[in-house]
N, C-alpha and C. Protein backbone atom coordinates (compact mmCIF):
# COMPACT_ATOMS: atom_id res chain seq x y z
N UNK A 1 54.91 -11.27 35.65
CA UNK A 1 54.57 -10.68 34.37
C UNK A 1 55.34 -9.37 34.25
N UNK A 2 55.91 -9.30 33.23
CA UNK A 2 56.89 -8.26 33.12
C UNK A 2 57.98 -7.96 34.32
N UNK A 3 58.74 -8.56 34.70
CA UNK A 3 59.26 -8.39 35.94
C UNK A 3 60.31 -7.13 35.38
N UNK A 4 60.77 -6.04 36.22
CA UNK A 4 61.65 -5.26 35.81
C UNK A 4 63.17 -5.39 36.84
N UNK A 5 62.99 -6.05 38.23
CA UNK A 5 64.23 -5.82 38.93
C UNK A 5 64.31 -7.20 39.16
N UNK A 6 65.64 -7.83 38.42
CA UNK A 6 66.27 -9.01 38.51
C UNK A 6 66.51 -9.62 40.26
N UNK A 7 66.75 -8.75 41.07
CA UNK A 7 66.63 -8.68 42.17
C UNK A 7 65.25 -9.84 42.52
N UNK A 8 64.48 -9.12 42.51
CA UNK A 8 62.86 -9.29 42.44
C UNK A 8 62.60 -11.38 41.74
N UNK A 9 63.22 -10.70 40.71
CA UNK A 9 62.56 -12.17 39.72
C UNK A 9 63.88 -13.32 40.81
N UNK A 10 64.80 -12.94 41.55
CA UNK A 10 66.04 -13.50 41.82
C UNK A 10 65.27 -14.45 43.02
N UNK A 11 64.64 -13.55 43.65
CA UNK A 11 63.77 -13.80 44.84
C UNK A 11 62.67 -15.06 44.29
N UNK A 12 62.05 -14.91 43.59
CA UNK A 12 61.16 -15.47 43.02
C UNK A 12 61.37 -17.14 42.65
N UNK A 13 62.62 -17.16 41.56
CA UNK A 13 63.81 -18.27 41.07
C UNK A 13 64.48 -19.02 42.53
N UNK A 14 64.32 -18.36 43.77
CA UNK A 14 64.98 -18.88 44.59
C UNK A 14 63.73 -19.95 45.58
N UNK A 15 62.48 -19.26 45.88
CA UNK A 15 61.54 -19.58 46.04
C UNK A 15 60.80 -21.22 45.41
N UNK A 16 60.85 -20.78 43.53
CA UNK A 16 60.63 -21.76 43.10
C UNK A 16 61.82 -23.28 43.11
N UNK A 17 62.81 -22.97 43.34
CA UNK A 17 63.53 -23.41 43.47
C UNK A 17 63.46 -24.70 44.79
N UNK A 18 63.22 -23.74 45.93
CA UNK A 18 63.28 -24.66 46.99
C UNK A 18 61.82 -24.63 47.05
N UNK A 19 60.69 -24.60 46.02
CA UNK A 19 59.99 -25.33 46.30
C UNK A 19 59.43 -26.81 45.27
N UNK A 20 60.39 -26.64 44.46
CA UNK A 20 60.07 -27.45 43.28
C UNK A 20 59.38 -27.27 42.01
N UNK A 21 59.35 -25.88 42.11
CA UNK A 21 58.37 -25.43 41.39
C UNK A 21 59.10 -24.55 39.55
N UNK A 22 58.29 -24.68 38.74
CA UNK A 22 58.82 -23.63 37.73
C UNK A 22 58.65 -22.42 37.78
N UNK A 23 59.46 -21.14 37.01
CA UNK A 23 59.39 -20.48 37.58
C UNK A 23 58.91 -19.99 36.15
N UNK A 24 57.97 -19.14 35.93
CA UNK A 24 57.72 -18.69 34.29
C UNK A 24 57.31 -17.12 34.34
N UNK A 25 58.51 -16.71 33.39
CA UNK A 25 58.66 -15.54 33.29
C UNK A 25 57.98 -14.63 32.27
N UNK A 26 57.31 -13.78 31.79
CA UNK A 26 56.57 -13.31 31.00
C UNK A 26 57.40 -11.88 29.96
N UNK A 27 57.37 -11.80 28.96
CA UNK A 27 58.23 -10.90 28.63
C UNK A 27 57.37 -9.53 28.06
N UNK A 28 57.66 -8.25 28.04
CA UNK A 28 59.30 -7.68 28.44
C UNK A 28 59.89 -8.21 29.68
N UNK A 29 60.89 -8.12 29.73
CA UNK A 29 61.86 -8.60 30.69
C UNK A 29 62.28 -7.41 30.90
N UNK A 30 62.92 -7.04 31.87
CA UNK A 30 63.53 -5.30 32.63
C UNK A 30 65.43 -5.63 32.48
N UNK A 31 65.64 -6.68 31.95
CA UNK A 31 67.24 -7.50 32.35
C UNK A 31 67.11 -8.32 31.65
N UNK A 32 67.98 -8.71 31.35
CA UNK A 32 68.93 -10.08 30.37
C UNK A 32 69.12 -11.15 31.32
N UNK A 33 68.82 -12.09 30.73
CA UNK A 33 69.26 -13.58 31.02
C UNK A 33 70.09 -14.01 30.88
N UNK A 34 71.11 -13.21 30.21
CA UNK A 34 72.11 -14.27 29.69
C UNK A 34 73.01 -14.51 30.57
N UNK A 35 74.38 -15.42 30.51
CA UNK A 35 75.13 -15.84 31.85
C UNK A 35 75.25 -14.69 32.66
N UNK A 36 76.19 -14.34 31.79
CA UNK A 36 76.87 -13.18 32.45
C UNK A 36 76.31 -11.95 33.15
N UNK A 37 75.22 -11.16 32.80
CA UNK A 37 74.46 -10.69 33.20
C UNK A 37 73.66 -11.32 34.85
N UNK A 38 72.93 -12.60 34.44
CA UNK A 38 72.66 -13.24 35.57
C UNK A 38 73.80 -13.61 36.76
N UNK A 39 75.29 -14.04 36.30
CA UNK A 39 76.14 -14.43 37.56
C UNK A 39 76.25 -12.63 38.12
N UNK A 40 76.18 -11.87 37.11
CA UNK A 40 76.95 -10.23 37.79
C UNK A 40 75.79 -9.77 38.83
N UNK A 41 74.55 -10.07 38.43
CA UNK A 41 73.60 -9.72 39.20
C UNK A 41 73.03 -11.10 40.85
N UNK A 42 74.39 -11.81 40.83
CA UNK A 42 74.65 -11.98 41.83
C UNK A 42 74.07 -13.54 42.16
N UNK A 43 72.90 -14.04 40.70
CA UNK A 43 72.20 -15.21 40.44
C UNK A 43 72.64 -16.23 40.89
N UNK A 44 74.37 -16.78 41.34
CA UNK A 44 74.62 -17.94 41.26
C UNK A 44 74.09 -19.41 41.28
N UNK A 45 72.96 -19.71 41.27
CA UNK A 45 72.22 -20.25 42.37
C UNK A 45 71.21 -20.48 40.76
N UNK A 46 70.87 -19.66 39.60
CA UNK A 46 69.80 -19.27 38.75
C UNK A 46 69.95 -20.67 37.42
N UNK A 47 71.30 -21.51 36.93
CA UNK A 47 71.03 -22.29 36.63
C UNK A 47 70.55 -23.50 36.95
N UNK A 48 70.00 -23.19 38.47
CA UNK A 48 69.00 -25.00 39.15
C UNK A 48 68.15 -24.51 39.14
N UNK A 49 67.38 -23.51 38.39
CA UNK A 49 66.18 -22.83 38.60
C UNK A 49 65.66 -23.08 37.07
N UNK A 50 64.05 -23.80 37.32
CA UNK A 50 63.49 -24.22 35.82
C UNK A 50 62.65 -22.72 35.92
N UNK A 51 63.08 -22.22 34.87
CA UNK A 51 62.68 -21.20 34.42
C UNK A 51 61.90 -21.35 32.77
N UNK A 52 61.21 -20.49 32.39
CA UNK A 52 60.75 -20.74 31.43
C UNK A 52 60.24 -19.04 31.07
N UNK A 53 60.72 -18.39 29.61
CA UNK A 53 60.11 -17.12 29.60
C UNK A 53 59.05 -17.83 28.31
N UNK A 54 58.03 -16.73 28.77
CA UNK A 54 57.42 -16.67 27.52
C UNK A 54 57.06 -15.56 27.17
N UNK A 55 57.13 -15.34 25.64
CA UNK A 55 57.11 -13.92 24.38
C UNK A 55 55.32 -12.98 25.02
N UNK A 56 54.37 -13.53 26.06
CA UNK A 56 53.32 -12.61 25.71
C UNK A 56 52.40 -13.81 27.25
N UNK A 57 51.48 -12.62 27.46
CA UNK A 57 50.26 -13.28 28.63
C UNK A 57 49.86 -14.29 27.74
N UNK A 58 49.25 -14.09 26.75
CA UNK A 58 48.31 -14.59 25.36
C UNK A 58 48.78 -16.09 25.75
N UNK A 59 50.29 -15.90 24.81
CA UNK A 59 51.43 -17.61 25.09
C UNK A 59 50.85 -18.56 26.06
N UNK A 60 51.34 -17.31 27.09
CA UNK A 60 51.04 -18.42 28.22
C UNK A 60 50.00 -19.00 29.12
N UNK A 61 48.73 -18.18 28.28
CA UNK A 61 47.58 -18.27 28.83
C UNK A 61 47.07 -19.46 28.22
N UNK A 62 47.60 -19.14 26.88
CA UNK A 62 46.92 -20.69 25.95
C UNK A 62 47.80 -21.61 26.73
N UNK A 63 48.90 -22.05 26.58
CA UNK A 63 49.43 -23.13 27.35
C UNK A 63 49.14 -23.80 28.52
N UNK A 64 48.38 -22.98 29.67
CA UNK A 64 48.58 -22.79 30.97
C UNK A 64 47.88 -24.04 31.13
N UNK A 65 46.61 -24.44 30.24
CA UNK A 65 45.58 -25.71 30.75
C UNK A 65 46.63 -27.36 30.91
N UNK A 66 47.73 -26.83 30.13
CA UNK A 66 48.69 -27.93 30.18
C UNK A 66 49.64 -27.83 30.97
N UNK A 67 50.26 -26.95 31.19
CA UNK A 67 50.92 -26.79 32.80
C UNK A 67 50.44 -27.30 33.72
N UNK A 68 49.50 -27.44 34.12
CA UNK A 68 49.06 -28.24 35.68
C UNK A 68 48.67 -27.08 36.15
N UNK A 69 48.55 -27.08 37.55
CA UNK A 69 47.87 -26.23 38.55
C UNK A 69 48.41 -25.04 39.00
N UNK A 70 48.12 -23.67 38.53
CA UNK A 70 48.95 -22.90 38.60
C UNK A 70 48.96 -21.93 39.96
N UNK A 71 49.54 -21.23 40.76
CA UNK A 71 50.16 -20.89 41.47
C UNK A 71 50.60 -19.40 41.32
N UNK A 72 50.27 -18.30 42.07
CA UNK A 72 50.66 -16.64 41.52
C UNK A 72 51.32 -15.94 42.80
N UNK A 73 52.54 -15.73 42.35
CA UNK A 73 52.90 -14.77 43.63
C UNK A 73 51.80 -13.38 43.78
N UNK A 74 51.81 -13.02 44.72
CA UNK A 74 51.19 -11.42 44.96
C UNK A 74 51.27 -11.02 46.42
N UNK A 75 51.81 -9.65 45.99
CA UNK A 75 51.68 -8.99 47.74
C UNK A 75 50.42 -8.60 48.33
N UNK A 76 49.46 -9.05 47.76
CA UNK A 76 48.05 -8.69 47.86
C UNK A 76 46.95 -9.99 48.42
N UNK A 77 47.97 -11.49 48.55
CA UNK A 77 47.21 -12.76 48.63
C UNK A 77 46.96 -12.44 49.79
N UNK A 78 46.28 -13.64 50.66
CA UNK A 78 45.87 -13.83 51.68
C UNK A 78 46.31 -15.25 52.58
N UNK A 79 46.75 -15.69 51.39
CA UNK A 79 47.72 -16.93 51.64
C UNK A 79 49.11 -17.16 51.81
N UNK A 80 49.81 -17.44 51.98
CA UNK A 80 51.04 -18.09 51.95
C UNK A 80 51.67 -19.10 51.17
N UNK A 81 52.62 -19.23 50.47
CA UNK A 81 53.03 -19.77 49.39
C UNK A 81 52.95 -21.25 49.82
N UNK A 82 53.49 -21.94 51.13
CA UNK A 82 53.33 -22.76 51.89
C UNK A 82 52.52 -23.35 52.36
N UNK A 83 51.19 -22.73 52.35
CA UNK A 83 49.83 -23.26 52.55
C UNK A 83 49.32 -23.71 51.36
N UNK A 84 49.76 -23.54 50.32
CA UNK A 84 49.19 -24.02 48.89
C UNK A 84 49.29 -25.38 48.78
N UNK A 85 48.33 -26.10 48.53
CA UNK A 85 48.02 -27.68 48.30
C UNK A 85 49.06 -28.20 47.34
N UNK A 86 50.27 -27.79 47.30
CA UNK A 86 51.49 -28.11 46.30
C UNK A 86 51.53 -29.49 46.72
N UNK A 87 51.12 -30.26 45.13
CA UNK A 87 51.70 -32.10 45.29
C UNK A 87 50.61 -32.34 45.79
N UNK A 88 49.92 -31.87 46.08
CA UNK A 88 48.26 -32.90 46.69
C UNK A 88 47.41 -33.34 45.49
């Protein structure tokens, strides 16, 4: 939610990535998406990444019951991204 260091969200996109997962971004955004921006910031790797922004929490809160089972990074869990019942 609001991510500000592309770095950060890069980490994130790489994660979802090798885990199959989408990656949904919440806006403001701190950085641009667009190619060029993303290859300079080092992304290469960011168009196999299902990404999805959306304009507001609100958006994506209404949507979310249709997404499937959702999933939250935090440096604060107690879990591991890997221990999550992903695909069960």
């Amino acid at each position: 939610m609001h991510p500000e260091i592309h770095w950060n969200t890069g980490n994130a996109g790489r994660t979802s990535l090798a885990a199959g997962a989408t990656l949904h971004l919440i806006e403001p955004l701190g950085f641009s998406l667009d190619e060029r921006e993303v290859k300079r910031a080092g992304l290469d790797y960011w168009e196999h990444v299902d990404v999805r922004v959306w304009p507001s929490w609100d958006a994506f809160e209404r949507e979310l019951p249709a997404l499937g089972e959702p999933f939250f990074f935090s440096t604060k869990s107690s879990r591991l991204l890997w221990d999550a019942p992903l695909g069960a």
